[in-house]
Each structure stands twice: as C-alpha cells, then as structure tokens.
Protein backbone atom coordinates (compact mmCIF):
# COMPACT_ATOMS: atom_id res chain seq x y z
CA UNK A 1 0.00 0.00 0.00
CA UNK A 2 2.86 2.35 0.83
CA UNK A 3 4.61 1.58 -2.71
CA UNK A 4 1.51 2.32 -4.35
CA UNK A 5 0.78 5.55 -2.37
CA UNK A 6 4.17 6.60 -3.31
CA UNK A 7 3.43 5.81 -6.97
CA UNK A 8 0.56 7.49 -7.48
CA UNK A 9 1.84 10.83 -5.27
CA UNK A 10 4.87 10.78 -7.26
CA UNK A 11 3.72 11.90 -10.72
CA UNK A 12 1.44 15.23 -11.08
CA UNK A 13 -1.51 13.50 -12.42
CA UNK A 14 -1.58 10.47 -10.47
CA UNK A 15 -1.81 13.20 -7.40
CA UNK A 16 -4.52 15.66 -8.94
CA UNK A 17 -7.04 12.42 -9.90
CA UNK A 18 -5.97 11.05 -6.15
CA UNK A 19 -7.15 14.32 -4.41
CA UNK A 20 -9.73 14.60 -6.98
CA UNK A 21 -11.50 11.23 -5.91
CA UNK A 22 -11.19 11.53 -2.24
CA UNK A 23 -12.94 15.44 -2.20
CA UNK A 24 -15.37 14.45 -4.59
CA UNK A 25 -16.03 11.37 -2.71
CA UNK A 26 -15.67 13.35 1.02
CA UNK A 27 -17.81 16.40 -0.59
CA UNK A 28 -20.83 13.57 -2.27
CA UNK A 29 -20.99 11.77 1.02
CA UNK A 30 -21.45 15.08 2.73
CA UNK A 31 -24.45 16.90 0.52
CA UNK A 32 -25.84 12.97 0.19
CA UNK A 33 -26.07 12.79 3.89
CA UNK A 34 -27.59 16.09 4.18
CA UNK A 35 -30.09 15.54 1.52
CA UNK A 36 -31.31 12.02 3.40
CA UNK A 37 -31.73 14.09 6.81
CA UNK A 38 -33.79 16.64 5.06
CA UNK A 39 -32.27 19.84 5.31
CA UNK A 40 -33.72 21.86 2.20
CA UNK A 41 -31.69 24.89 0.78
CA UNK A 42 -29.84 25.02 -2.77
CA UNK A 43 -32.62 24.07 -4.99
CA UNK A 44 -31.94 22.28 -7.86
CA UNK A 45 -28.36 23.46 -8.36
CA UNK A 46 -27.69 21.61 -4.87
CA UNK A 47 -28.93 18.33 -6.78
CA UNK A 48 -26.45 19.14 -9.74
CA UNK A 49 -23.69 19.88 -7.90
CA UNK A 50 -24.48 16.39 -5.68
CA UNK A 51 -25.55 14.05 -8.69
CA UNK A 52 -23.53 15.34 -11.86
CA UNK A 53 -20.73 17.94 -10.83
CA UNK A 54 -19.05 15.94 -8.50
CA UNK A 55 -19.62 12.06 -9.67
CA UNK A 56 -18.13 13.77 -13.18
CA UNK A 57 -15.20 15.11 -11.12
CA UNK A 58 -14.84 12.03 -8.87
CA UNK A 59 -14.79 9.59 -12.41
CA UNK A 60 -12.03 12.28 -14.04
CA UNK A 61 -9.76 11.74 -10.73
CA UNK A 62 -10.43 8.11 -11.20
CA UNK A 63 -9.38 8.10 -14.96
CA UNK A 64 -5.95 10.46 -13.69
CA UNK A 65 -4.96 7.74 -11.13
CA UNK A 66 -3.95 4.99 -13.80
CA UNK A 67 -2.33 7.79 -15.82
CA UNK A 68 -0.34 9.15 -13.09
CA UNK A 69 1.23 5.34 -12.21
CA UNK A 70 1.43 4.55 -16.09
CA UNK A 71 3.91 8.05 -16.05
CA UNK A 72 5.75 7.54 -13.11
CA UNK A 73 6.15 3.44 -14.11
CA UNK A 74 7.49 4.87 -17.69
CA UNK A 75 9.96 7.07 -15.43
CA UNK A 76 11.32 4.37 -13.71
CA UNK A 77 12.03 2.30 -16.53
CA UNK A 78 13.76 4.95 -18.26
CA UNK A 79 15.98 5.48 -15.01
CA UNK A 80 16.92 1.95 -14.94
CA UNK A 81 17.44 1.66 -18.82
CA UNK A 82 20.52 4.50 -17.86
CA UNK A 83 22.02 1.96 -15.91
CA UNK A 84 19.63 -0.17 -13.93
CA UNK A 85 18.29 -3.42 -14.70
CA UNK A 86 15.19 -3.20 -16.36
CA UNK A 87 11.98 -3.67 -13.98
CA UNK A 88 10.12 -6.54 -15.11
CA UNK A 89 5.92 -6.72 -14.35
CA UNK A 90 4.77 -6.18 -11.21
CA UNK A 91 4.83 -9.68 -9.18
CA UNK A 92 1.24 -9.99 -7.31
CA UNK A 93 2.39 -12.31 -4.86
CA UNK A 94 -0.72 -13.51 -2.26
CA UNK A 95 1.71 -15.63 -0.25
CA UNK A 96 2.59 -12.17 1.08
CA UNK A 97 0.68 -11.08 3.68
CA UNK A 98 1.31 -7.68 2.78
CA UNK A 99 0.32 -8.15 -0.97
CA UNK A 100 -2.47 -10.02 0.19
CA UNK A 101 -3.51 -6.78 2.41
CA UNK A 102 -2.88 -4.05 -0.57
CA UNK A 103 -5.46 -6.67 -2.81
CA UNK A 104 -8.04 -6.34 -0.50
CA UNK A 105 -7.53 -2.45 0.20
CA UNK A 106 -7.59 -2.02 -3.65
CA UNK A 107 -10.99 -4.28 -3.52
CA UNK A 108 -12.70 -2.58 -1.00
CA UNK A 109 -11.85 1.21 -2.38
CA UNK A 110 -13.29 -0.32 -5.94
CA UNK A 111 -16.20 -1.76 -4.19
CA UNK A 112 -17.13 1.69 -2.61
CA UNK A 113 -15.87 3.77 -5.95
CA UNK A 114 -18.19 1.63 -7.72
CA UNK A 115 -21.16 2.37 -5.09
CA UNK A 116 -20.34 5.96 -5.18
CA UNK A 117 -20.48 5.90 -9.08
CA UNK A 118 -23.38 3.89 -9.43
CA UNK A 119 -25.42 6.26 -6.45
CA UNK A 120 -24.22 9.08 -8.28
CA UNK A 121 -25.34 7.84 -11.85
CA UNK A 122 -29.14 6.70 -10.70
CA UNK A 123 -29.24 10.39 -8.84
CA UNK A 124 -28.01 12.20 -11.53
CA UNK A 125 -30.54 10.69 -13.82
CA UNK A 126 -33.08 11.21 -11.18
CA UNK A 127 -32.10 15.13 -10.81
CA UNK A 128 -32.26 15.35 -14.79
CA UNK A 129 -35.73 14.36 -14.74
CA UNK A 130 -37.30 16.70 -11.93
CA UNK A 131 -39.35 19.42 -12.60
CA UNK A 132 -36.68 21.87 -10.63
CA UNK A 133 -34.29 20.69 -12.78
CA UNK A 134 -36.08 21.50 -15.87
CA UNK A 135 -37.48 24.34 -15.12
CA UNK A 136 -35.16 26.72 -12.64
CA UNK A 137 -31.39 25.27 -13.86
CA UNK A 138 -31.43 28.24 -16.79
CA UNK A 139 -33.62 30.19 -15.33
CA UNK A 140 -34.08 33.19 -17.67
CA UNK A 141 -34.81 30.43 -20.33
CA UNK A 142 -37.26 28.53 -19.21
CA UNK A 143 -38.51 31.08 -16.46
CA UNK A 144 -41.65 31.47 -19.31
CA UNK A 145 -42.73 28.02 -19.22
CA UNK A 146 -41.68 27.09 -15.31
CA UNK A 147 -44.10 30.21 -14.55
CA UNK A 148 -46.81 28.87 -17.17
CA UNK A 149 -46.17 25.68 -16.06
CA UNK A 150 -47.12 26.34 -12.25
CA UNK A 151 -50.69 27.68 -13.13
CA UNK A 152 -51.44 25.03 -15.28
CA UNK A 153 -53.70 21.79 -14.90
CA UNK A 154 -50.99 19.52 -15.19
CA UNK A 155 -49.39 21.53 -12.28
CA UNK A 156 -48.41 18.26 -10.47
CA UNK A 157 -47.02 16.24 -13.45
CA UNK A 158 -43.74 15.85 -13.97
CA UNK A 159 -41.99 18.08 -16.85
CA UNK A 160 -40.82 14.49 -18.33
CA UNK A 161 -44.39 12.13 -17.86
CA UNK A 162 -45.07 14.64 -21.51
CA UNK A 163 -41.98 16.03 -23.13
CA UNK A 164 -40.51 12.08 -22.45
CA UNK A 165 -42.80 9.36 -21.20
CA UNK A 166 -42.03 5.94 -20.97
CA UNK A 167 -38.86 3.60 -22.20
CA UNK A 168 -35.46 4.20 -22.75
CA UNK A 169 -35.25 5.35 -26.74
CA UNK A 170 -37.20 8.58 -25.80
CA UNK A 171 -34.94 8.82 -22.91
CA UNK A 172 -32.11 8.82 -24.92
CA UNK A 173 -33.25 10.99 -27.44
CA UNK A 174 -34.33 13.89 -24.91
CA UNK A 175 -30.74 13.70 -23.24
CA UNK A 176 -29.15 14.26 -26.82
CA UNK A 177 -31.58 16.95 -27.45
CA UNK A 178 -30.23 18.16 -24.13
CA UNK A 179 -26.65 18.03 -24.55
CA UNK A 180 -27.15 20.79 -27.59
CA UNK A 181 -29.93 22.79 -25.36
CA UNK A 182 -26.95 22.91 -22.71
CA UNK A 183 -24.01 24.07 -25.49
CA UNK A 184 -27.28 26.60 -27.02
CA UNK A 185 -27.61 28.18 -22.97
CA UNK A 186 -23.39 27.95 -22.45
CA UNK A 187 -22.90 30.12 -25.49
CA UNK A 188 -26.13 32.45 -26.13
CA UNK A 189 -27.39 30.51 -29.23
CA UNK A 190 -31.17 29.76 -28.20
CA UNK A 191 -33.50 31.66 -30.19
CA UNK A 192 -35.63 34.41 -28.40
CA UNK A 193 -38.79 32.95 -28.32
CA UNK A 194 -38.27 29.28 -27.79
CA UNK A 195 -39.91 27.62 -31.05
CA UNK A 196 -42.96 25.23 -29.52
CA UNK A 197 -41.55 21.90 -30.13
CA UNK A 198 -44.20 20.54 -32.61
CA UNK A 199 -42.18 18.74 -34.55
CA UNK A 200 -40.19 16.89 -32.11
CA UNK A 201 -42.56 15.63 -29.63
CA UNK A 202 -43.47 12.21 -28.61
CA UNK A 203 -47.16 11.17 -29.97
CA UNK A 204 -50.30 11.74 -27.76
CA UNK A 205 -50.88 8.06 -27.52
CA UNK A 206 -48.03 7.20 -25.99
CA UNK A 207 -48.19 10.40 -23.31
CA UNK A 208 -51.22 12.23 -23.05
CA UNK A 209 -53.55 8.89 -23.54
CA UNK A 210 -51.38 7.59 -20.46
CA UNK A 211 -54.23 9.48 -18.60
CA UNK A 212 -56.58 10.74 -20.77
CA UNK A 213 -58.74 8.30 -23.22
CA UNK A 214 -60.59 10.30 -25.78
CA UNK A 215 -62.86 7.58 -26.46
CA UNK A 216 -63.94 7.37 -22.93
CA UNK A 217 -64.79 11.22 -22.53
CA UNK A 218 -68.13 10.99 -23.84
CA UNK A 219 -71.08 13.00 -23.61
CA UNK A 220 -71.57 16.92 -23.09
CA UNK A 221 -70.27 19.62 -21.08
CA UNK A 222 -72.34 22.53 -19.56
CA UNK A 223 -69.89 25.37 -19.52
CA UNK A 224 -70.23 29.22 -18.30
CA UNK A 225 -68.14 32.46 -19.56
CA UNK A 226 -68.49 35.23 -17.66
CA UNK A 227 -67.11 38.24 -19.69
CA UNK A 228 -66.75 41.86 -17.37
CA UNK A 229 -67.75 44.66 -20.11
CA UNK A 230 -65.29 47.80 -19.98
CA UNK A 231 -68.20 50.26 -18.83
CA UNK A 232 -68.04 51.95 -15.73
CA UNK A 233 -69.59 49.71 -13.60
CA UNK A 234 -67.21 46.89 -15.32
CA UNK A 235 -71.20 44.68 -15.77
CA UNK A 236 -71.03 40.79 -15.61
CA UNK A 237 -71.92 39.27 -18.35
CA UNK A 238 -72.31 35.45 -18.64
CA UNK A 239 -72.19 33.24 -21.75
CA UNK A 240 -73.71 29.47 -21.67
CA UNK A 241 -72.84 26.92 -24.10
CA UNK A 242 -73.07 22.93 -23.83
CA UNK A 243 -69.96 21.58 -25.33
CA UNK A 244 -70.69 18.54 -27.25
CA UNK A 245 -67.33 16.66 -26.18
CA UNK A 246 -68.62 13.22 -27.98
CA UNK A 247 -66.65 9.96 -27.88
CA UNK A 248 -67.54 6.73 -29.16
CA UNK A 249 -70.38 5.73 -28.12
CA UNK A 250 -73.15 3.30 -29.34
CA UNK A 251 -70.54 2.18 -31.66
CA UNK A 252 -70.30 5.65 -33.72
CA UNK A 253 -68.17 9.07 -32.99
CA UNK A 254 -69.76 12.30 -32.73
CA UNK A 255 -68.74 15.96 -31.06
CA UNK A 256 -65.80 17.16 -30.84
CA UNK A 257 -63.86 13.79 -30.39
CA UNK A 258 -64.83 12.50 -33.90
CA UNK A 259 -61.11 13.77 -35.23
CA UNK A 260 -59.52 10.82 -33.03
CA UNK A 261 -62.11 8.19 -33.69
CA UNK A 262 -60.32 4.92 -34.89
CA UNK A 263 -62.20 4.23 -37.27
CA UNK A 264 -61.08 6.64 -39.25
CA UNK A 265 -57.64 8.91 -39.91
CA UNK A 266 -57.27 12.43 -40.63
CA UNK A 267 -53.92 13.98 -41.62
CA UNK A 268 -52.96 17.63 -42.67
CA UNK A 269 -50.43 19.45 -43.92
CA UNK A 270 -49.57 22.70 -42.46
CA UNK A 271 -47.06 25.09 -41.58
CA UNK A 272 -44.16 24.94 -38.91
CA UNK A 273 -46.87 27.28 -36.05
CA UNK A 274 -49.63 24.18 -37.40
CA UNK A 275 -51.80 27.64 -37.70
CA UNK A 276 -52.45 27.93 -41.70
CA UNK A 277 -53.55 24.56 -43.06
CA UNK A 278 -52.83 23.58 -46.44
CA UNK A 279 -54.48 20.11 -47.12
CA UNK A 280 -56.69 17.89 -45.08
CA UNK A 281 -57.33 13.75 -45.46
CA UNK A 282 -59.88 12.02 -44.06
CA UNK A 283 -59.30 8.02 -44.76
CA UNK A 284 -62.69 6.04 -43.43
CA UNK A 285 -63.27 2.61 -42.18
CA UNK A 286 -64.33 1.57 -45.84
CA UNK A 287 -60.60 3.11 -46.78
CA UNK A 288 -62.36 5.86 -48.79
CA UNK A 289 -59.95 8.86 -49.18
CA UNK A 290 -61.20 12.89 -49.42
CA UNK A 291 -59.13 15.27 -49.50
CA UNK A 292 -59.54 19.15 -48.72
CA UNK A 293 -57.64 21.92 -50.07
CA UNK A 294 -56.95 25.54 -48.89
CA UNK A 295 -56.03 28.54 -50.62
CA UNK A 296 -52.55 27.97 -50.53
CA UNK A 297 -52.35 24.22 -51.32
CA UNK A 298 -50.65 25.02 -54.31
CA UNK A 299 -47.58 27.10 -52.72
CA UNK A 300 -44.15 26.31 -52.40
CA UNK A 301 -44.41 26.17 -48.42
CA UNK A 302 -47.40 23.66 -49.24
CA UNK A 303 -45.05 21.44 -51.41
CA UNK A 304 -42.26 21.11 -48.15
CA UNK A 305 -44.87 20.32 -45.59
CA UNK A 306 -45.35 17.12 -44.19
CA UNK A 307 -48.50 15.06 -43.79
CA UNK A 308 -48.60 14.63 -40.24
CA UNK A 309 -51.81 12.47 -38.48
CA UNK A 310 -54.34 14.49 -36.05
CA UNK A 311 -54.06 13.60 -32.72
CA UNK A 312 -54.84 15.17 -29.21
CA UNK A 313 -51.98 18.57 -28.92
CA UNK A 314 -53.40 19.47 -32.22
CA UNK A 315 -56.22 21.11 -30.58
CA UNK A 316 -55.14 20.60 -27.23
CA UNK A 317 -51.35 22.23 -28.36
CA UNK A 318 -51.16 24.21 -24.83
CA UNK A 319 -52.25 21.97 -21.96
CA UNK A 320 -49.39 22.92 -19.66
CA UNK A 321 -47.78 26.03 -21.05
CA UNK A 322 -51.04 28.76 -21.47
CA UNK A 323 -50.10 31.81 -22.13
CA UNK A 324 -53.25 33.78 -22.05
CA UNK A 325 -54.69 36.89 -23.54
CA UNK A 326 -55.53 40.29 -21.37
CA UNK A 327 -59.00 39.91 -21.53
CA UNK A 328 -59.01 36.66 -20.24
CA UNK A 329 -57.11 36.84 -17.76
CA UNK A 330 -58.80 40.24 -16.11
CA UNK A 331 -61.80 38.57 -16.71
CA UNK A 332 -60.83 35.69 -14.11
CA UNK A 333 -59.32 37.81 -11.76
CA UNK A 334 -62.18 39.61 -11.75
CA UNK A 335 -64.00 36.87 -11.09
CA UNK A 336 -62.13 35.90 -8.39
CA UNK A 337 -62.22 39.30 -6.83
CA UNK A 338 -58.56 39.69 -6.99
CA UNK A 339 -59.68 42.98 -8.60
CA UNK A 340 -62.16 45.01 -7.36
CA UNK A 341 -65.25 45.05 -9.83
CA UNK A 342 -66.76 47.93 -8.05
CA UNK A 343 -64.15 49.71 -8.70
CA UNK A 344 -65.12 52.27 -11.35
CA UNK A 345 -63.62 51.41 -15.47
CA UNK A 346 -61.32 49.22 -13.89
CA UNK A 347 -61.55 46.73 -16.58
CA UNK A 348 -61.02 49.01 -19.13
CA UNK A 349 -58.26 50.95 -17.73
CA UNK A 350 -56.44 47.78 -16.76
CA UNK A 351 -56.60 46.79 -20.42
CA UNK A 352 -55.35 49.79 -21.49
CA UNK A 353 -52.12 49.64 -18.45
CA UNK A 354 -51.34 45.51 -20.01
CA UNK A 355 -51.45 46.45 -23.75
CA UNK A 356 -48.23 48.97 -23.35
CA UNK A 357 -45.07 47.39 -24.19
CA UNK A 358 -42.46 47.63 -20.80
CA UNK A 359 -38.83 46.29 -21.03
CA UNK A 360 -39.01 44.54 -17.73
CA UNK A 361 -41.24 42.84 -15.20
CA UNK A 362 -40.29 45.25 -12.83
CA UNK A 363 -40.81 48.30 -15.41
CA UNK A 364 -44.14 46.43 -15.92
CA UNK A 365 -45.69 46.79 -12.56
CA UNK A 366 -44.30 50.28 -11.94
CA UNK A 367 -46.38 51.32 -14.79
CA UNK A 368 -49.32 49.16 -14.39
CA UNK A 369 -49.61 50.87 -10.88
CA UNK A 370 -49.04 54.82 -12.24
CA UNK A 371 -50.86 53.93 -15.03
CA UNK A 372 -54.29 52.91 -12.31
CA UNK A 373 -53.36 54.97 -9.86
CA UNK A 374 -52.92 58.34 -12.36
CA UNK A 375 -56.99 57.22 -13.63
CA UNK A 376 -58.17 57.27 -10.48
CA UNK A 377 -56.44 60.59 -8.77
CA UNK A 378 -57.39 62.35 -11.89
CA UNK A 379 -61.13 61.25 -12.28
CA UNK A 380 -61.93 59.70 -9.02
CA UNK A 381 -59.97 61.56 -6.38
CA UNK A 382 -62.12 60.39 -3.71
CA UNK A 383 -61.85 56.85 -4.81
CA UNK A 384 -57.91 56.98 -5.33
CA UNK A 385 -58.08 58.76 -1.33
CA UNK A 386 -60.56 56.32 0.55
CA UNK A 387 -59.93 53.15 -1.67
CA UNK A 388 -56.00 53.40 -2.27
CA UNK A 389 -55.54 49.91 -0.79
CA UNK A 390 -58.69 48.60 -3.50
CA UNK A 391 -56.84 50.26 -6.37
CA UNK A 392 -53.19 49.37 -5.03
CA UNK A 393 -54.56 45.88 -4.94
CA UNK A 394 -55.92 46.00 -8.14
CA UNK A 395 -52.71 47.19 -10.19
CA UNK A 396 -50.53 44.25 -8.36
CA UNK A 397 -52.87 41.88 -9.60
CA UNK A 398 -52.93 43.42 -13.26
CA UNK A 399 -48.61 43.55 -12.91
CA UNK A 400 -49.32 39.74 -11.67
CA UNK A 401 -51.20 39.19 -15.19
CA UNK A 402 -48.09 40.70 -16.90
CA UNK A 403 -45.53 38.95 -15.21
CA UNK A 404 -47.27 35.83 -16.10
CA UNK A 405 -47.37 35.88 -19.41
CA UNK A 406 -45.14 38.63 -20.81
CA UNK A 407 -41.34 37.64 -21.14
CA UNK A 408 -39.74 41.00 -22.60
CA UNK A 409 -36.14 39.20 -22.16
CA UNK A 410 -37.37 36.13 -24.00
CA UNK A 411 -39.40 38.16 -26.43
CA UNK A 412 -43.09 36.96 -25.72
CA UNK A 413 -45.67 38.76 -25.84
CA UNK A 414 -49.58 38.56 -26.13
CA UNK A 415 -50.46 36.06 -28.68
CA UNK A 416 -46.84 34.57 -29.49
CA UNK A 417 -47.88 31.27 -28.70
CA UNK A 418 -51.32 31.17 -29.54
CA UNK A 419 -53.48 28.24 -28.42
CA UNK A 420 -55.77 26.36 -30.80
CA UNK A 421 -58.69 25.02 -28.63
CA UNK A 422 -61.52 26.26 -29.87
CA UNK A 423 -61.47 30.30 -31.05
CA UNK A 424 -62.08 32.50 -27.66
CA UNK A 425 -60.81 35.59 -29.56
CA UNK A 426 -60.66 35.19 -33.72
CA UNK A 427 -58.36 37.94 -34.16
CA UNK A 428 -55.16 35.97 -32.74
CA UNK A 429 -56.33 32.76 -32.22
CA UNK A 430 -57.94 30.99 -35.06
CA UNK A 431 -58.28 27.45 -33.12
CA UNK A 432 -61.26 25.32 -35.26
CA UNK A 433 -61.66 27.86 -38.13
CA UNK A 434 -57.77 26.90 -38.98
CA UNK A 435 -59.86 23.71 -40.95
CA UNK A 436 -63.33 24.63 -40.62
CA UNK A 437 -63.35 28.31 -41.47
CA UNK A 438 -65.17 27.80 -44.85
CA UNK A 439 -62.08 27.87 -47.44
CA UNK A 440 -61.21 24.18 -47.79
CA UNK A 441 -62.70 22.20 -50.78
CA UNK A 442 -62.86 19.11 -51.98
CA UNK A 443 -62.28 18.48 -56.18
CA UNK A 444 -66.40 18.64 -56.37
CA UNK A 445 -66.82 21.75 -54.80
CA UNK A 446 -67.42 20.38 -50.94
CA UNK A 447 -66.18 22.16 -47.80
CA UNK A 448 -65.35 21.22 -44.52
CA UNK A 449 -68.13 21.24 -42.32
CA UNK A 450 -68.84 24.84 -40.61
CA UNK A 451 -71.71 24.21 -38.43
CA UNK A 452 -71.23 25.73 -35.06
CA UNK A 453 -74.05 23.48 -33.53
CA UNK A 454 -71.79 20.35 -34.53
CA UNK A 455 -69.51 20.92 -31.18
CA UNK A 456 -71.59 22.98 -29.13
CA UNK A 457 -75.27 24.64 -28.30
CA UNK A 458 -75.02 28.58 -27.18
CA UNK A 459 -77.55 28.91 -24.68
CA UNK A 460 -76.86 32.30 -23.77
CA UNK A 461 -74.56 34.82 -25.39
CA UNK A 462 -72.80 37.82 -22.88
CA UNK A 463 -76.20 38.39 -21.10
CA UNK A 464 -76.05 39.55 -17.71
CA UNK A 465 -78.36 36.98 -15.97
CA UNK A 466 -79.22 34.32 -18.60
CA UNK A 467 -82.14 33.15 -18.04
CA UNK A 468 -81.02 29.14 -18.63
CA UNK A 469 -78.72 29.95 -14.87
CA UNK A 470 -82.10 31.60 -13.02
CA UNK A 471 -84.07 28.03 -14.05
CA UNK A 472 -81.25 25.59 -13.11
CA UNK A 473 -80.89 27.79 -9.66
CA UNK A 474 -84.44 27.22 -8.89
C-alpha cells in the first residue's frame, strides 16, 4: 500500500485524480447525507452539484490515477534503462501477507468507488428528470414556461411524464436533445422565443392517452363564460354553451372527439406554427380517401410540408404552457375578486395599463400601478383617497397578469404562442376555423363542415343573468 501511495503521489496526475477522488467522494458523502436528513436549501443546483458535478469530477480523478502510475512506471524504466536493470511486471504475490492486504484495500476502495459511481449515476438521472431541474437550472430560459407551467392543470405532473414518457429510446433521445440545449444556454445561441416543439414531440398516444382516453370522454359539457364589459360599472356578463365533447359511443363518434375516432384517420399538412392549413385527409373505415384543399395548397411552403396524423396537442397544443390573452385573464381575476369590480372602469383601464409594451417585469408593474393609480387621482380623487388599498390591490394583480405571461427578455408577448382550442378571440387565435373556417374544398366543390351546432349549443350569449342559470338555480 505504501509503494503504491508513493506511486501514485509521485507523478502530477496520479496526485490531482488522487485528491480529486477523495474530495469528490468526502464532498458527495457530505451533501448525500444532508439531503437524506432533510435539510432543504440550494434548490436544484444543490442536486447538480451532488448528482452530476461531483460524480463527473470524482470519475475524471479516477481516470488520472492509472495515468499518473502509467507516467511515473514509464519514469522508472527509463531510469533503470541508464544503468539499472530493467523492472520486469509487477509480481502480485498472495503468499505475502502484505500483498495479500494491498489486494483487498484495492478491492474494498473499488467496491465503494463503484457504489459511489453507481449512487451518483441513478441520482443524476433522477435530478435530470425533476421538474426543478427543468425548469429553474437556466432560469431566464425557461422562467416562461416554469411560470406557465405552475398555473397550469398539469401543475403536479412531472416536466418528463409529456416532453418524455415511458422507455429508454425517448430517454435517450431527450438527453441528446439536451446536450445541444446545454451548449445553445453555455454560449447564447437559443433563439428568443423558444420555437414550440411541434415537430419533435413524442405522440399523444403514448403520453397524453397515459391518462386521458378520448374515447372514454363521452357525452356533453355545460360550460359558463363570464365576460366583465369595460363600462363603468365593469357589468357581468355570462355566456352558456353545452360543449358537445362526444366519444364513441353506441358504436359511432360524434362531437368534438370524432377527429380521433379509430375508425377513421385524418392527416394535414400545415405550416411549422400548425396555424395555416394547407391540405386535409380524411381516410374512413371503408378506406375511402377525401381530401380538402386551402387557398394555398398550391404554394411552395405547401409542397415542403409534411402530412402529419391528427391527434390530441393538435387542438389541445397548450395543456401545460397557457399563455393567455388580457381579456381573459382580467376577466378571471375579476371573477375571483382579486380585482375590485366595483371599482369604477377598472376593466377598461387595466386593459389599457397591459397592452403597453415595458422592457421589464419590474418596469411592468411600476407602470401598471401609475398607469391605475394616475386614472383614479385624476377622475376619481375620492376613490384613489378612501380606496387606495382597492386600487393598489388591483394594479398588483394586473402587474401579476403581466408577469405571467409577458417575457420582454425572451421576447413573448400577447399572442406569441397562440393556443388552438376552440377560437375564444378570432383575431389571434384561429383554433377550429384553422380547418373549418369555410375555405377548404374538396375536387367537387365540398367544404369542410362549418356548423357551429356540430360541437356545441349557445344557450346564452354575454347576457347579464341568462335566463337558462335563473331556471337551473331554482
């Protein structure tokens, strides 16, 4: 043991890869143990510095070690070649007690380097997949979708369960994918927005229909909208519809769930955003074929797009990430009295504060809050005197609305990734009418069906108490 202390202290390298692996190995014991007791603090950096940084380090001291005794073993030789007899192999001799002894110390320190490696490996991997991990490791990155991510139904599912799912090719591929996302954050090269990965994500089948079962959600769904108008008394208004969700049932598809019916297939071509179709194919059970074409079928983007088969994130193509629009979101937190309704124009001034463009978050609610405040000093003094906390209230929550979905660093802004579930504003978000907006035909002259009453009944439309809510109250 002392001989091979002495060789591996001798040379440089065989010294820097033998203090190396003992800190890395002191250091991993260290954060593992504190980790095991509990003791929070470091967020996910603590897990990457403990699971990658210092298993990487600890394997690089490993791989010195050998060099460092191959160097000083090429030394010696050299030495004796001036005048020494040449050293012939080592002689492992286990009649020697003290051979015997350096064997089993070399054993045992492989046993545990092998422990420590493998620990650190199934951690690492384990780190790599958390949601922390994803989402706060390049933080001015993916700040946008770890914010979007934590208001979102799928709140509680892991980042991977989607972007990954199950078995190991997937697995590989992501951590590919991830080597050049890590080089593209090193070196500034990631494009401001992130592109929506359409093109590279893992089917719906084998991810979303983990949970959800499209032919299972059958039936209809009773749904209200309530809409604040931007009058001075910021009036309620509700809209009731009965979305006609559909499924299989009785052994046919109808409602909305018809596009994923088995038994038939509908592909499209589009472009990259999937928001201007080109060409749609239906295929039925019989194997029939149609084919619809839009007014710019013919075009050379047309020509380069791929046929791709419809399946659940075509409609459903934000159900983590939601970036939502102004309105929508001052309608909610209106709703949810986060805002003050009774506060005079609020909705409309609030609108007015969200649609400026501000360099920061920070610049954001500064003039959110001068922007509210200013309104109500100048044409409600008495309100902006004996209701300052109401209206201070109300600008943080319209700043809130900002910060959530405006990303001046990354570039996003209202609308850049627009969602296409059905069409809650037609201006930016096209949703349905991308197909069924009238200007697809067949070769005879047929469109694609443009009945509204096909996915849902409007029972009321922005009234302020429909009467369809006063009947199912009483």
């Amino acid at each position: 043991m002392r001989s091979f202390l002495i060789t591996i202290t001798r040379d440089p390298l065989g010294l820097a890869g033998a203090v190396l692996t003992s800190s890395a190995a002191i250091l991993f014991a260290i954060l593992y143990g504190i980790e095991l007791v509990g003791i929070d603090g470091g967020g996910p950096y603590r897990g990457i510095i403990t699971f990658l940084v210092i298993p990487a380090v600890f394997l690089l001291g490993l791989l010195l070690i050998p060099v460092g005794i191959w160097r000083e073993r090429r030394r010696e030789r050299r030495a004796q070649e001036r005048g020494e007899a040449a050293p012939g192999f080592p002689v492992i001799d286990l009649n020697r007690s003290t051979t015997r002894k350096m064997v089993l110390i070399v054993a045992a320190l492989t046993a545990v380097n092998l422990v420590i490696l493998s620990l650190g490996t199934y951690k690492g991997l384990e780190v790599m997949d958390s949601t922390a991990f994803c989402g706060a490791a390049c933080h001015s990155v993916m700040d946008p979708e770890y914010t979007t991510y934590h208001r979102s139904p799928h709140a509680r599912v892991k980042c991977v369960e989607c972007h990954i799912g199950p078995g190991a090719d997937w697995f590989v591929k992501s951590k590919l994918s991830g080597s050049w996302q890590v080089v593209s954050v090193a070196f500034n090269l990631y494009p401001r927005p992130i592109p929506a990965p359409v093109h590279n994500l893992r089917p719906a089948r084998d991810t979303c229909e983990e949970c959800h079962w499209p032919e299972k959600f059958v039936g209809d769904r009773f749904k209200v909208n309530t809409h604040f108008e931007e009058d001075e008394a910021n009036t309620e208004v509700k809209t009731v519809l009965v979305l006609k969700v559909g499924g299989l049932q009785e052994g046919r598809s109808h409602g909305i769930h018809w596009h994923v019916d088995p038994d038939h297939v509908v592909r499209y071509r589009a472009d990259e955003k999937r928001q201007t179709i080109y060409e749609v194919e239906m295929t039925d059970a019989e194997g029939q074929v149609t084919r619809w074409s839009g007014p710019e079928s013919e075009s050379a983007e047309a020509a380069a797009a791929a046929w791709r088969t419809m399946d659940c994130v075509d409609c459903h193509n934000r159900p983590t990430h939601i970036y939502r629009l102004p309105g929508e979101e001052l309608d909610a937190a209106l709703l949810e009295g986060r805002i003050d309704s009774s506060l005079p124009f609020i909705r409309r001034e609030a609108q007015k504060a969200l649609e400026v463009e501000y360099p920061s978050h920070e610049a954001a609610r500064e003039g959110i809050a001068a922007a509210i405040a200013g309104f109500y000093e100048a044409e409600y003094p008495d309100i902006a005197r004996g209701r300052a906390e109401a209206v201070a209230a109300a600008a943080k929550a319209t700043g809130d609305i900002y910060a959530w979905n405006v990303f001046p660093e990354m570039n996003i802004t209202w609308g850049t990734y627009a969602s296409h579930i059905g069409h809650p504003d037609m201006s930016t978000e096209v949703g349905c009418f991308r197909c069924h907006g009238g200007d697809h035909e067949t070769a005879d002259g047929e469109t694609i069906a443009i009945d509204c009453g096909t996915c849902h009944s409007l029972l009321a439309e922005r009234e302020e108490n429909p009467e369809i809510l006063q009947t199912l109250l009483d």
